[in-house]
Structure formats: C-alpha cells, structure tokens
PDB file of N, CA and C in Angstrom:
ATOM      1  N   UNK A   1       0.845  -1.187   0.000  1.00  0.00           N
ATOM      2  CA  UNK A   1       0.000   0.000   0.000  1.00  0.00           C
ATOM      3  C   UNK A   1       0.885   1.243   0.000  1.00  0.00           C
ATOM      4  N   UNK A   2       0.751   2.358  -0.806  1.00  0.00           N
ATOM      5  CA  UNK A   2       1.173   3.415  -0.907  1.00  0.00           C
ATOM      6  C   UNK A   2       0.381   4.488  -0.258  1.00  0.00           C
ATOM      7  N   UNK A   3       1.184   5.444  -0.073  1.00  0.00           N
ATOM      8  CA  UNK A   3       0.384   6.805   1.201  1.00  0.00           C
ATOM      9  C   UNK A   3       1.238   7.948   0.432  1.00  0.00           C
ATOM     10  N   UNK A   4       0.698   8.672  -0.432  1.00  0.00           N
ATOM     11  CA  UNK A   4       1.163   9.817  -1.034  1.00  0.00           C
ATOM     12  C   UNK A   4       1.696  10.776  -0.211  1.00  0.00           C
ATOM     13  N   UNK A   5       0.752  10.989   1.040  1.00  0.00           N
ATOM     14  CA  UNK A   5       1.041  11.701   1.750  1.00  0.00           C
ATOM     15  C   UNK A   5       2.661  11.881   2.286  1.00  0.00           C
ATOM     16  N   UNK A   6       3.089  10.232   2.725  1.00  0.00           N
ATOM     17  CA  UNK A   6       4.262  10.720   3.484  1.00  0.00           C
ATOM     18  C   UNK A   6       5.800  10.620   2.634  1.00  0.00           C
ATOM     19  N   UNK A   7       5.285  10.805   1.716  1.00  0.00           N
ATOM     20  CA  UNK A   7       6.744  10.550   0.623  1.00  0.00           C
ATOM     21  C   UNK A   7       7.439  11.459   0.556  1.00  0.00           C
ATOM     22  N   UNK A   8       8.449  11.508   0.598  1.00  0.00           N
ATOM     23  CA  UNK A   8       9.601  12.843   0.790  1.00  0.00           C
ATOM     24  C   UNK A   8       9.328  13.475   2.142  1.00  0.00           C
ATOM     25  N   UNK A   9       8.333  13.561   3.302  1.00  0.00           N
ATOM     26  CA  UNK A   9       8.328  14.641   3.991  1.00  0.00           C
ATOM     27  C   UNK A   9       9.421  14.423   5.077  1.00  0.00           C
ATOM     28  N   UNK A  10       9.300  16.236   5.765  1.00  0.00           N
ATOM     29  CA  UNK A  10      10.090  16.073   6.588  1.00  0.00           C
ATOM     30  C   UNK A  10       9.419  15.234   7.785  1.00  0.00           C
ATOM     31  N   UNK A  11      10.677  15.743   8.901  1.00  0.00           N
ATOM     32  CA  UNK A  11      10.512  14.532  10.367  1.00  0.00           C
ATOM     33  C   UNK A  11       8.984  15.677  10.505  1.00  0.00           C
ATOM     34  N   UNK A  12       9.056  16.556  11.092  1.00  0.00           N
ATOM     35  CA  UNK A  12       8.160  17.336  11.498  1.00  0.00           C
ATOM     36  C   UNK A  12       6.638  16.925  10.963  1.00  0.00           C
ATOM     37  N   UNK A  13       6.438  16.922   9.769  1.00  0.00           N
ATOM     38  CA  UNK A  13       5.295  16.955   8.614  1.00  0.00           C
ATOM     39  C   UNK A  13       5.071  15.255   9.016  1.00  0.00           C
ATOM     40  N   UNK A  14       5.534  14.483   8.876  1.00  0.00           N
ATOM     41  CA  UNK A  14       5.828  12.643   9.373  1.00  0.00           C
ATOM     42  C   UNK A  14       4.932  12.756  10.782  1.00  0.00           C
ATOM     43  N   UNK A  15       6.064  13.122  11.714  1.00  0.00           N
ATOM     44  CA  UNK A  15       5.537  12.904  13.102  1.00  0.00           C
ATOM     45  C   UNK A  15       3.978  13.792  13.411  1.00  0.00           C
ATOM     46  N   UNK A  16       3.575  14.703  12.639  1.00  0.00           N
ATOM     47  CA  UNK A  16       2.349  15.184  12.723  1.00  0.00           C
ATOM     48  C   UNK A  16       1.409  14.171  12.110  1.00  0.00           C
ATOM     49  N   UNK A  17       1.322  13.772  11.124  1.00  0.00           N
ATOM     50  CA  UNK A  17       0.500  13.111   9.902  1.00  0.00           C
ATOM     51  C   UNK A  17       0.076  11.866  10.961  1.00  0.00           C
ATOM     52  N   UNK A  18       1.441  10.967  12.017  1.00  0.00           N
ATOM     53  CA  UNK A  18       1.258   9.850  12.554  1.00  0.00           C
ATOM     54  C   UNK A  18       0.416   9.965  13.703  1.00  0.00           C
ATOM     55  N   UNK A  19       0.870  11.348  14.396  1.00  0.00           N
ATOM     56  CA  UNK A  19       0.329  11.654  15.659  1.00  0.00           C
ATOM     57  C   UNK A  19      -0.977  12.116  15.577  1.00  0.00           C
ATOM     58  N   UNK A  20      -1.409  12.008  14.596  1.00  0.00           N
ATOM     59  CA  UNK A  20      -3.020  12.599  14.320  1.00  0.00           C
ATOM     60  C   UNK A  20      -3.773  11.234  13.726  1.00  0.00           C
ATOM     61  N   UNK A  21      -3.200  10.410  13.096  1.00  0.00           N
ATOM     62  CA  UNK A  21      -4.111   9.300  12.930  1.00  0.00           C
ATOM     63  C   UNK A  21      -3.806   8.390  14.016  1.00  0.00           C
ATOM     64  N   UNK A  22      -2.754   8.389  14.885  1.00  0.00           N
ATOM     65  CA  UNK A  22      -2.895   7.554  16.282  1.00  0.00           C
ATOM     66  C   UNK A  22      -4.048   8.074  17.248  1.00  0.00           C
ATOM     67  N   UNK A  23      -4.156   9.379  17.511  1.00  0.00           N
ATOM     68  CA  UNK A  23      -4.885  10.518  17.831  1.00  0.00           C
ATOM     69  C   UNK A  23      -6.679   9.821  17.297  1.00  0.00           C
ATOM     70  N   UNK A  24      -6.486   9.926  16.071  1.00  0.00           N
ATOM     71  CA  UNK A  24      -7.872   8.953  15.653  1.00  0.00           C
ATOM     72  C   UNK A  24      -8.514   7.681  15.930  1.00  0.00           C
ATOM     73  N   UNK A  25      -7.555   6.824  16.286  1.00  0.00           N
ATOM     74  CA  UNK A  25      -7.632   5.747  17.088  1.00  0.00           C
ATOM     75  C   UNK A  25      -7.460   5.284  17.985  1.00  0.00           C
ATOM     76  N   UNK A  26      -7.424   6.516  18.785  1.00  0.00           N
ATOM     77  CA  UNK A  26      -7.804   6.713  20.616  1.00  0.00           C
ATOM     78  C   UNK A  26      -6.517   5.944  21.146  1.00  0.00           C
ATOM     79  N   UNK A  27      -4.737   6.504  20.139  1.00  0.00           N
ATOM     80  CA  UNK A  27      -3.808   6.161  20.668  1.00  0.00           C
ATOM     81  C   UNK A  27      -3.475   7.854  21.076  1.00  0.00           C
ATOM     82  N   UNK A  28      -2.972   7.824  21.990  1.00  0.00           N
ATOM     83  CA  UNK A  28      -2.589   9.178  22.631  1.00  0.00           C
ATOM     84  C   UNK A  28      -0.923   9.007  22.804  1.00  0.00           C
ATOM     85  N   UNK A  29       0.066  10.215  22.280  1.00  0.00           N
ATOM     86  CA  UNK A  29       1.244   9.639  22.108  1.00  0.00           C
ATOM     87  C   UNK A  29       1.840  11.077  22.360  1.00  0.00           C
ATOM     88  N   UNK A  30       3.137  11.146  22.870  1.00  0.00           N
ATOM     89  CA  UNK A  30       3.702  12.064  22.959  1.00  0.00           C
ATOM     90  C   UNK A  30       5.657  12.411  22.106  1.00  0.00           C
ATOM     91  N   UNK A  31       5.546  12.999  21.760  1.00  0.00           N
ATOM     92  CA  UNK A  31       6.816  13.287  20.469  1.00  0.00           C
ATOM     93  C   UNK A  31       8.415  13.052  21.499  1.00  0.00           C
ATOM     94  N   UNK A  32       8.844  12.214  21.461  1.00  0.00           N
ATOM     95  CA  UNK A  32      10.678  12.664  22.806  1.00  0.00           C
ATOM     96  C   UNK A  32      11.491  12.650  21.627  1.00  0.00           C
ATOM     97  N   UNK A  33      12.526  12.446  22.502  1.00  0.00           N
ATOM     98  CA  UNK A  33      13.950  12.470  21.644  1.00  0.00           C
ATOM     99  C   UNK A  33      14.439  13.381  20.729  1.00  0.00           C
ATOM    100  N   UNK A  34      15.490  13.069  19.797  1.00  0.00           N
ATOM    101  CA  UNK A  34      16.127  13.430  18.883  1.00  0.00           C
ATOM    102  C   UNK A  34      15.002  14.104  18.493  1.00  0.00           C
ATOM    103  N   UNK A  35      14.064  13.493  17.706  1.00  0.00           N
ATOM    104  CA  UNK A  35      13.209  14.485  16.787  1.00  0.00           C
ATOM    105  C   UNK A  35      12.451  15.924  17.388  1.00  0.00           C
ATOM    106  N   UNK A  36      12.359  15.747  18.691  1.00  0.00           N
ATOM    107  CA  UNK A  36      12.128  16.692  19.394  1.00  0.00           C
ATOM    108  C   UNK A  36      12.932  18.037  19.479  1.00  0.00           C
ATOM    109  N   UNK A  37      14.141  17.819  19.688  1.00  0.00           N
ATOM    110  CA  UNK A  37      15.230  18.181  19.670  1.00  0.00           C
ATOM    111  C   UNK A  37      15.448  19.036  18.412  1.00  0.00           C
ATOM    112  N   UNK A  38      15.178  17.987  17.282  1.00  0.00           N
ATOM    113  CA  UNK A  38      15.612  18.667  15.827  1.00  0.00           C
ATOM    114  C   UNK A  38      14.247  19.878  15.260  1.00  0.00           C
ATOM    115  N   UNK A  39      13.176  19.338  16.244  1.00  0.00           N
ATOM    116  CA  UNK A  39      12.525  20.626  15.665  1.00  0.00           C
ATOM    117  C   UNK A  39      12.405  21.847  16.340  1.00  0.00           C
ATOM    118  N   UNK A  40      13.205  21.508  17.893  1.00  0.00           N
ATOM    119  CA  UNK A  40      13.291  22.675  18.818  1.00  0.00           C
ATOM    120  C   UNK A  40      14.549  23.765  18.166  1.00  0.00           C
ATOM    121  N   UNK A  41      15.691  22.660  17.820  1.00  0.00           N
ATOM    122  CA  UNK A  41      16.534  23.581  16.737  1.00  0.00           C
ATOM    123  C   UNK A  41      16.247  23.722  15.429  1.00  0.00           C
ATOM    124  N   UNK A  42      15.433  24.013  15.128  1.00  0.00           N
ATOM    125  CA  UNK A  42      15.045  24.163  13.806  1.00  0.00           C
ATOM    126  C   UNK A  42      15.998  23.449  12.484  1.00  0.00           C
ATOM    127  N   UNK A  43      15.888  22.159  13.497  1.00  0.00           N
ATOM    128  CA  UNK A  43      17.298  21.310  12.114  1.00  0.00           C
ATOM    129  C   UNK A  43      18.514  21.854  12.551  1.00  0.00           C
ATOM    130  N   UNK A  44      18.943  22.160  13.514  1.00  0.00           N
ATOM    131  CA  UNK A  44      20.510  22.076  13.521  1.00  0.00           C
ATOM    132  C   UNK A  44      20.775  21.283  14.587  1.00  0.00           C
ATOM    133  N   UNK A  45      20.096  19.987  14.819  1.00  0.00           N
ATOM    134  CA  UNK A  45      20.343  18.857  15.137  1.00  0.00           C
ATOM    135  C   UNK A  45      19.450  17.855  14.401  1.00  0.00           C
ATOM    136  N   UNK A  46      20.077  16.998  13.737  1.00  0.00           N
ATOM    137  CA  UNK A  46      19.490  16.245  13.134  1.00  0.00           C
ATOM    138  C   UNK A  46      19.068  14.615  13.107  1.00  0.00           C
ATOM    139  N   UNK A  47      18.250  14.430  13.617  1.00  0.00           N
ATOM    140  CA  UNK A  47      17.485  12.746  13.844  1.00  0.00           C
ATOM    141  C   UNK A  47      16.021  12.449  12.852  1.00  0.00           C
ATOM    142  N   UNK A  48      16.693  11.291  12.348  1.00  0.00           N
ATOM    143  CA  UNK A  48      15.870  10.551  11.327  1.00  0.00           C
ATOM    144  C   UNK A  48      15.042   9.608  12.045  1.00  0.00           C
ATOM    145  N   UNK A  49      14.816   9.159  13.429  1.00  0.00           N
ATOM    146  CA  UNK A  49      13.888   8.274  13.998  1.00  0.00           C
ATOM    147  C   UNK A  49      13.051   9.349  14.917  1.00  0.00           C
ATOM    148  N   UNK A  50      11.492   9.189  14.644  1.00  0.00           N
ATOM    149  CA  UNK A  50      10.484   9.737  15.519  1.00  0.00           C
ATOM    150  C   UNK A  50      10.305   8.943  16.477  1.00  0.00           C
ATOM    151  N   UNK A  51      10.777   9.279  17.917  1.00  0.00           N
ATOM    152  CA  UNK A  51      10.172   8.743  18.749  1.00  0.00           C
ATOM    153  C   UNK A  51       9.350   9.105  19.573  1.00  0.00           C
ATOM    154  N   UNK A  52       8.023   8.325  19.808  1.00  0.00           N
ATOM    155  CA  UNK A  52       6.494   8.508  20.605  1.00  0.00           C
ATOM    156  C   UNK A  52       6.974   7.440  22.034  1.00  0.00           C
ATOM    157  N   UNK A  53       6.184   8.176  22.988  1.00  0.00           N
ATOM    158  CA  UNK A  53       6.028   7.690  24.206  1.00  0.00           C
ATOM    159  C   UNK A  53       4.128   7.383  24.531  1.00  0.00           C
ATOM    160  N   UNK A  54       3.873   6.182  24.472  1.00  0.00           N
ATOM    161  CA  UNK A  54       2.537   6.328  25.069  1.00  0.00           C
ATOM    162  C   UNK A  54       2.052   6.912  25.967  1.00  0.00           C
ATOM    163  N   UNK A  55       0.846   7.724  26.281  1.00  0.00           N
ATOM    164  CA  UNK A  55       0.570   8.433  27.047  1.00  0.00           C
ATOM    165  C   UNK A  55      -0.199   7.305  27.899  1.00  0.00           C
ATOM    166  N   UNK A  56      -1.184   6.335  28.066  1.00  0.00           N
ATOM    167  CA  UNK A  56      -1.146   5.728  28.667  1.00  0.00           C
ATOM    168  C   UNK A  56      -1.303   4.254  27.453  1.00  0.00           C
ATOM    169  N   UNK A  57      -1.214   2.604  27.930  1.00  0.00           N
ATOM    170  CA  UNK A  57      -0.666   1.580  27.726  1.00  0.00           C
ATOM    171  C   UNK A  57      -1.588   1.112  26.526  1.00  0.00           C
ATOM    172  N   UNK A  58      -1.428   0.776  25.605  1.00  0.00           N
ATOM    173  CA  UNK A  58      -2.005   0.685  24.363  1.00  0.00           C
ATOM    174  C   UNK A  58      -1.252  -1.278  23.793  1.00  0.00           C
ATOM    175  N   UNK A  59      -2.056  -1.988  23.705  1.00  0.00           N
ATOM    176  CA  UNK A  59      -1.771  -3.358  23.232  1.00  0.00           C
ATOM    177  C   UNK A  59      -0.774  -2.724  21.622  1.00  0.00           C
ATOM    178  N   UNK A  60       0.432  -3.572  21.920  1.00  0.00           N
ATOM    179  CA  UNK A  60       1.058  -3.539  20.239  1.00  0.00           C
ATOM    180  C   UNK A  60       0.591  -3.534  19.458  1.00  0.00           C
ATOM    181  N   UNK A  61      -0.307  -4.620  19.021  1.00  0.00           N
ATOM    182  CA  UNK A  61      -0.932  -5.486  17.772  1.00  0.00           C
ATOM    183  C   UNK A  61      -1.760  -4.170  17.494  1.00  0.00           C
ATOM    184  N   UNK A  62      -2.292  -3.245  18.374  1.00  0.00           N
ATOM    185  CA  UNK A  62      -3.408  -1.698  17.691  1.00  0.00           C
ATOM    186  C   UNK A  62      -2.328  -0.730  17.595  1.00  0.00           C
ATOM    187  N   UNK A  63      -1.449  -0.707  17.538  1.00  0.00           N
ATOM    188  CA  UNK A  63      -0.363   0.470  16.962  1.00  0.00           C
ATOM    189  C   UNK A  63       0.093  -0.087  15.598  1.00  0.00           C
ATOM    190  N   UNK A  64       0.713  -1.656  15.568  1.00  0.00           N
ATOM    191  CA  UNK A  64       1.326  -2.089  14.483  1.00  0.00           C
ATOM    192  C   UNK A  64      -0.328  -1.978  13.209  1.00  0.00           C
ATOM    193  N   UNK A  65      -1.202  -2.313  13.546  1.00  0.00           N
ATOM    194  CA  UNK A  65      -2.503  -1.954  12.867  1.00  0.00           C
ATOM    195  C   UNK A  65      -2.539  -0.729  12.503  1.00  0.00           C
ATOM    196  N   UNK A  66      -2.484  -0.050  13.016  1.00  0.00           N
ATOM    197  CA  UNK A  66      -2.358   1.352  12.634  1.00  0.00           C
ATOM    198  C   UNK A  66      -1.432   1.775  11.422  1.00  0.00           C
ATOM    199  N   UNK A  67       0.129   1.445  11.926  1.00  0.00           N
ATOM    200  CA  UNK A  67       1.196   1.779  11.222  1.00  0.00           C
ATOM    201  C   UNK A  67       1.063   1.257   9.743  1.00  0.00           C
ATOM    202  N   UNK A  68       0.835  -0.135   9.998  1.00  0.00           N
ATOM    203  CA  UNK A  68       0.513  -1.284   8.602  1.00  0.00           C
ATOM    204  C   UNK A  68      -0.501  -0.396   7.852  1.00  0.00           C
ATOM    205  N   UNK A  69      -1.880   0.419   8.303  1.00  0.00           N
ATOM    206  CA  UNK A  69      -2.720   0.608   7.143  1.00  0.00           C
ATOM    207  C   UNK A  69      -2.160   1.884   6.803  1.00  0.00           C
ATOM    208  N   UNK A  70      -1.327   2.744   7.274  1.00  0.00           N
ATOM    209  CA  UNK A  70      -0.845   3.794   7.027  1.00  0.00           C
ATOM    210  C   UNK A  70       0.595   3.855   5.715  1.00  0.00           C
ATOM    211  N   UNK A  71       0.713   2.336   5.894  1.00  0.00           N
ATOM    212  CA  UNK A  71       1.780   2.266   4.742  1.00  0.00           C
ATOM    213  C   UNK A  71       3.093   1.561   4.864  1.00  0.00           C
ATOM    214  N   UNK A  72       3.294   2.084   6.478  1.00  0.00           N
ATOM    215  CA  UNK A  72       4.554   1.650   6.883  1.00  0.00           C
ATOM    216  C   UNK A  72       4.691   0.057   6.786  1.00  0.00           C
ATOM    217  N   UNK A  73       5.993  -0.174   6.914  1.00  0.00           N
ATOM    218  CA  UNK A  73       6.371  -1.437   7.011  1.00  0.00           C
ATOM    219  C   UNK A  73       6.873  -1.706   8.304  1.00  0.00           C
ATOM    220  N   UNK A  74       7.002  -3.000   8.915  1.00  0.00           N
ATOM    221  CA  UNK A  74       7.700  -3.341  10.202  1.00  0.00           C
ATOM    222  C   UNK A  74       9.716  -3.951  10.064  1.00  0.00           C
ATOM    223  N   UNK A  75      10.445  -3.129  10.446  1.00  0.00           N
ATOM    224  CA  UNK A  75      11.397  -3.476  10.340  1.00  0.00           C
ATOM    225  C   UNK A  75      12.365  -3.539  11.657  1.00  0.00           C
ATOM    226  N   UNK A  76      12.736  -4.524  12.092  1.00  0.00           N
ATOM    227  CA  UNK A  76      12.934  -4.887  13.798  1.00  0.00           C
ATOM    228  C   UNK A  76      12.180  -3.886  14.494  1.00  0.00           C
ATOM    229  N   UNK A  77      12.431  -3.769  15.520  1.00  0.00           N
ATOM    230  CA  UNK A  77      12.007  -2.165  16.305  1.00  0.00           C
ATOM    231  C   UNK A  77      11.185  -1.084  16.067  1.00  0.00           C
ATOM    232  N   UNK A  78      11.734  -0.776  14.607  1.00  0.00           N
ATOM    233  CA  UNK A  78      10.838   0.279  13.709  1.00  0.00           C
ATOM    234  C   UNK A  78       9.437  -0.134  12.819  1.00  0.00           C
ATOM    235  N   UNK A  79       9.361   1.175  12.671  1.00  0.00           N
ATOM    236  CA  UNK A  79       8.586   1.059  11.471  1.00  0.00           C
ATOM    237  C   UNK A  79       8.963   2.091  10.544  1.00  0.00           C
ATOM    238  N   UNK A  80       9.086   1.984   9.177  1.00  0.00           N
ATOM    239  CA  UNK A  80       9.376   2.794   7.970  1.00  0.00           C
ATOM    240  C   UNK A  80       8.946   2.372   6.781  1.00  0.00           C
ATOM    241  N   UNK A  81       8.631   3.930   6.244  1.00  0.00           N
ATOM    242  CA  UNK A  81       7.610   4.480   4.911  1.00  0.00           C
ATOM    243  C   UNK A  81       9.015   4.257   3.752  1.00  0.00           C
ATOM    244  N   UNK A  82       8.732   3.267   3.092  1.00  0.00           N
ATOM    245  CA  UNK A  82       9.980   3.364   1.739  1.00  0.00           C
ATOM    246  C   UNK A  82      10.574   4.663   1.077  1.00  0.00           C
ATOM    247  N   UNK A  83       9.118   5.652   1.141  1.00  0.00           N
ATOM    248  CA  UNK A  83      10.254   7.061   0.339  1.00  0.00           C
ATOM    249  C   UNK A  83      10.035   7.990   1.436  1.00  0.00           C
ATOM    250  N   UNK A  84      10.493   8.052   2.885  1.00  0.00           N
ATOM    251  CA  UNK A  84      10.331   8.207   3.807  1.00  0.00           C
ATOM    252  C   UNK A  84      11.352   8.405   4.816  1.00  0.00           C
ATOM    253  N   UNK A  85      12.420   9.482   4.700  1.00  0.00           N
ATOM    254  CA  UNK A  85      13.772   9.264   5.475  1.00  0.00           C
ATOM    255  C   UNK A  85      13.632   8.790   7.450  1.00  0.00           C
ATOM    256  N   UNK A  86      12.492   9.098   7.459  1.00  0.00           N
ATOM    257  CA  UNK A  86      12.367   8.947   9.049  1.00  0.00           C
ATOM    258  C   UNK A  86      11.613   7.490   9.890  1.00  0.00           C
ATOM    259  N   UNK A  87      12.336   6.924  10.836  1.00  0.00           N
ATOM    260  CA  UNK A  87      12.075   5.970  10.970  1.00  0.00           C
ATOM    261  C   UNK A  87      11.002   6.327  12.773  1.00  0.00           C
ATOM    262  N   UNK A  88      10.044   5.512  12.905  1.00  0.00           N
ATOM    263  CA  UNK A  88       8.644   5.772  13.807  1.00  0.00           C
ATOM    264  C   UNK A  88       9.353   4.391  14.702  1.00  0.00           C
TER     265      UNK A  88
END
C-alpha cells in the first residue's frame, strides 16, 4: 500500500500526519527524543527516527494496525515508509 502523503516529507510533517491518525484511534502519544530536539533547533540537530512515548498503555498489535494501514512497514524495532527518510 502506498500513502502519497508521506513521501519525501520532513521529520516534522511525518511525526504530525502519525500523531493525528494515532490521535484517531484513541492512541494518545507524545513526540521525545532526537526528533524533538531537531525541531526545537530548527534542524541544527538532526534525527531521522520519531520517537512517541505512550501516554497511557495501548496493546502492540493496535499500533502495528495502525502503522501497517498507514503504509509503513515493520522493520525490527521500527517502522518505515519506503520514500520516507524517518524511521517511527
């Protein structure tokens, strides 16, 4: 499955697009790390993995559901969009 949406975008434009359809499926998630970081410096730190913290405890199998109809693929740990520099 292809998602027009997230092809080429940045981390910023990514981690919004995800956090709003988790948001839709009554996953509640909060943005840490690096990517946090890179948008507090406006890119003059730079991280290619979005990382979310659950806000409260959500079964795997309804996140990986999520990610899967959104496009992504499962790759150990991650998940990542093929034309997609940022890894979720």
């Amino acid at each position: 499955m292809t998602n027009k949406y997230l092809e080429n975008k940045k981390l910023e434009e990514t981690a919004s697009y995800v956090c709003t359809k988790f948001q839709e499926n009554d996953i509640d998630v909060i943005l840490s790390g690096g990517s946090c970081m890179e948008i507090y410096t406006q890119s003059n730190f730079s991280s290619f993995d979005i990382d979310l913290i659950m806000i409260k405890q959500v079964a795997f199998n309804k996140i990986e559901k999520v990610m899967l109809s959104l496009g992504f693929e499962k790759e150990n740990r991650y998940f990542k969009y093929i034309n997609n520099p940022n890894y979720i």
